[in-house]
Protein backbone atom coordinates (compact mmCIF):
# COMPACT_ATOMS: atom_id res chain seq x y z
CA UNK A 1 111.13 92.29 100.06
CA UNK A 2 111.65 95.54 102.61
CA UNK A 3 113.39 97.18 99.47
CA UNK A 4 110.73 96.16 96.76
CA UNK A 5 108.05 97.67 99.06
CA UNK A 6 106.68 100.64 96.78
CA UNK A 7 106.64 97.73 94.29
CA UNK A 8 104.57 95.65 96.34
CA UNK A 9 102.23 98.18 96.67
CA UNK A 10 102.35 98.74 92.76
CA UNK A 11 101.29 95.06 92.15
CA UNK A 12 98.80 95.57 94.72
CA UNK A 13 97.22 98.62 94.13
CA UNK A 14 97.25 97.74 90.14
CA UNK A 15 94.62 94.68 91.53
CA UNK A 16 92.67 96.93 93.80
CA UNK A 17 91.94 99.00 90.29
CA UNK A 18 91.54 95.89 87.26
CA UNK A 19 89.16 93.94 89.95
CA UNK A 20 87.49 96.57 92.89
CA UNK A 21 87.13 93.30 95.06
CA UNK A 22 84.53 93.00 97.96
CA UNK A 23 86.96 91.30 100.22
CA UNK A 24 90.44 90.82 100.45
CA UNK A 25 92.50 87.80 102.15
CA UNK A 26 95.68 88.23 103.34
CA UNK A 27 98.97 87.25 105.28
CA UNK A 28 98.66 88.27 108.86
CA UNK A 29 101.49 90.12 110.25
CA UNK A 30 103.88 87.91 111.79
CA UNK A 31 107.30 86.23 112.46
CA UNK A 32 108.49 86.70 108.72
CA UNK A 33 109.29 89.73 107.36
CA UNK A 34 108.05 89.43 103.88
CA UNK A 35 104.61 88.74 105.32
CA UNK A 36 104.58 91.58 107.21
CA UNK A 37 105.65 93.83 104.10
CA UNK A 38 102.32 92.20 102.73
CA UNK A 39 99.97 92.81 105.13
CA UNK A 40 101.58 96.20 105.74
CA UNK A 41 101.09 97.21 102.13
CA UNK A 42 97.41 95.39 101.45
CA UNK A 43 96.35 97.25 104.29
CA UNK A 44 97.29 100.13 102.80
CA UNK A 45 95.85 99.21 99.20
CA UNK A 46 93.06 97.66 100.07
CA UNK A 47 91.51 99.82 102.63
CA UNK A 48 87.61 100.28 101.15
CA UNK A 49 87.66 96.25 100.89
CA UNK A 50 86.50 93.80 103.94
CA UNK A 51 90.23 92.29 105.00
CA UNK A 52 90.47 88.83 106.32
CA UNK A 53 94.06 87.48 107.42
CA UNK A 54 95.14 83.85 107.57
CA UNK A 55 98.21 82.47 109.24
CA UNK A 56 101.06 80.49 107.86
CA UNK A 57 101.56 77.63 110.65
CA UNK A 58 105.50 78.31 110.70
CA UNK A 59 105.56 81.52 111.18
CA UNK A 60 102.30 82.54 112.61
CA UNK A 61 102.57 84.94 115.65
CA UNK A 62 100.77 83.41 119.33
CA UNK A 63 98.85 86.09 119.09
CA UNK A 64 96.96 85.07 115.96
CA UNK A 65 92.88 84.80 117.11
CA UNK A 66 90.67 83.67 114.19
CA UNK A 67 87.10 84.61 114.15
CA UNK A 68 86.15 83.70 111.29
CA UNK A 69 85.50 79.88 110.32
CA UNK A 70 84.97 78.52 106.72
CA UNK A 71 83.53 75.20 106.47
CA UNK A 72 85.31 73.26 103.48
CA UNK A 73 85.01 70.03 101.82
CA UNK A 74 86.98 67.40 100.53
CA UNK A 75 86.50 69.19 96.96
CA UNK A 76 87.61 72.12 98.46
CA UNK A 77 90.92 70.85 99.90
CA UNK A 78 91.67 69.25 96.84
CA UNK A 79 91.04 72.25 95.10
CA UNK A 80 93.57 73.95 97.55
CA UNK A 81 96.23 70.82 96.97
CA UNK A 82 96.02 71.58 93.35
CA UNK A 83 96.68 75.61 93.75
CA UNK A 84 99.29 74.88 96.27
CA UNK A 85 101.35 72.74 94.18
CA UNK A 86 101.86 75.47 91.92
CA UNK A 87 104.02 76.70 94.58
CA UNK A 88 105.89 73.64 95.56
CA UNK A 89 108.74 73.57 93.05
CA UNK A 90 109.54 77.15 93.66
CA UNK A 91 113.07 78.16 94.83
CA UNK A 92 113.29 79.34 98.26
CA UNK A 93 115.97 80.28 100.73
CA UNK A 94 116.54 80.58 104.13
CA UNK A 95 119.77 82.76 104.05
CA UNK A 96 121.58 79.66 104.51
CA UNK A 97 120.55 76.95 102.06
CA UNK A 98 118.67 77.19 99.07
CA UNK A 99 115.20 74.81 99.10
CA UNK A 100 112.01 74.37 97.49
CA UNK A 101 108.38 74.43 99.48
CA UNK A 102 107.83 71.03 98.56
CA UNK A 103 111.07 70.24 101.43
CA UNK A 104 109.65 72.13 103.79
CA UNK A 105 107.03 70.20 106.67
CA UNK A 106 104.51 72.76 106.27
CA UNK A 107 103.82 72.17 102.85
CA UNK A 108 103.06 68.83 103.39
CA UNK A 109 99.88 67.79 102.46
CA UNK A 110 99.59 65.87 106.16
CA UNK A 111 100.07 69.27 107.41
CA UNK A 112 97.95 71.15 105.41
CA UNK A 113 94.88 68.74 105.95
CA UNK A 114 95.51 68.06 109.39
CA UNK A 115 95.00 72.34 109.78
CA UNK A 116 91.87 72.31 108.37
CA UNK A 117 90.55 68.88 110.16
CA UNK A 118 91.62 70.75 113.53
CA UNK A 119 90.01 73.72 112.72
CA UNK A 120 86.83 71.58 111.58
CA UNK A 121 86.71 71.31 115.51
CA UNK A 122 85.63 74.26 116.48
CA UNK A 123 82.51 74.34 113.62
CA UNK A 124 81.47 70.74 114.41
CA UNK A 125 82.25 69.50 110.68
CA UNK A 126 85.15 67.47 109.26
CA UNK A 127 87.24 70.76 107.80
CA UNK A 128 87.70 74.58 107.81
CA UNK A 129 90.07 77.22 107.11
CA UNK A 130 90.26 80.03 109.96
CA UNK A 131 90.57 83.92 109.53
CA UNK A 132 91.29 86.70 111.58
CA UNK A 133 88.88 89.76 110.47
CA UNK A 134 90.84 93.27 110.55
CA UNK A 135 87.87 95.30 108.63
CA UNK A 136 84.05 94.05 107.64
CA UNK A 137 82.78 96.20 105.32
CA UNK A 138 78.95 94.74 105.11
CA UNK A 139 79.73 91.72 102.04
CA UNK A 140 78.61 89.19 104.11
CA UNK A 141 75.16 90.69 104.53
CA UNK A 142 74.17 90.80 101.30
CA UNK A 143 71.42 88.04 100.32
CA UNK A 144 70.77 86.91 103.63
């Protein structure tokens, strides 16, 4: 995607205008390169927006700290299942042989459930999703 990036930003900053979002999640920047081109470029987009980055268990750097934890139910996850399978027939390659996400073992749904019930660990419940926080811009606040 390193050639595409002024695109990227196009498709990015074209969001940022139709929906002014509150907060913004993200690929952190790590092992693969087309993540980093994303979190590179929604930085720069989305830069008046609280930014919260998750992490991609393949390719997530060691240096990936989450802060943030979400508690989520079994409604969510199935909700997240259903969105994610959107994805799985999708052609993708690794320079070498030519795959779908369904093939790979991080798209398992194992996988993906076992995340979140580790994560649950650390917030005493069942499941969560973790996030790193680069920027808070005050959203969470409101109501409370």
């Amino acid at each position: 995607m390193n050639a595409d990036r002024q695109a990227a930003w196009e498709i990015l900053d074209r969001a940022w205008r139709t929906w002014r979002p509150d907060m913004v999640f993200t690929h952190e920047s790590d092992y693969h390169q087309d993540h980093e081109l994303v979190y590179q470029e929604s930085m720069r987009t989305f830069y008046d927006c609280s930014v919260f980055l998750y992490g991609i268990s393949r390719s997530q750097s060691p240096s990936f700290e989450g802060a943030y934890f979400e508690k989520v139910t079994e409604a969510d996850i199935a909700v997240k299942l259903a969105a994610l399978e959107h994805y799985a027939p999708l052609p993708i390659s690794d320079g070498i042989a030519l795959t779908t996400y369904r093939q790979k073992p991080y798209f398992r749904r194992e996988t993906i459930i076992g995340k979140m019930a580790y994560d649950g660990i650390a917030t005493l419940s069942d499941y969560a999703e973790v996030f790193r926080v680069v920027r808070l811009i005050g959203a969470l606040m409101r109501g409370c």
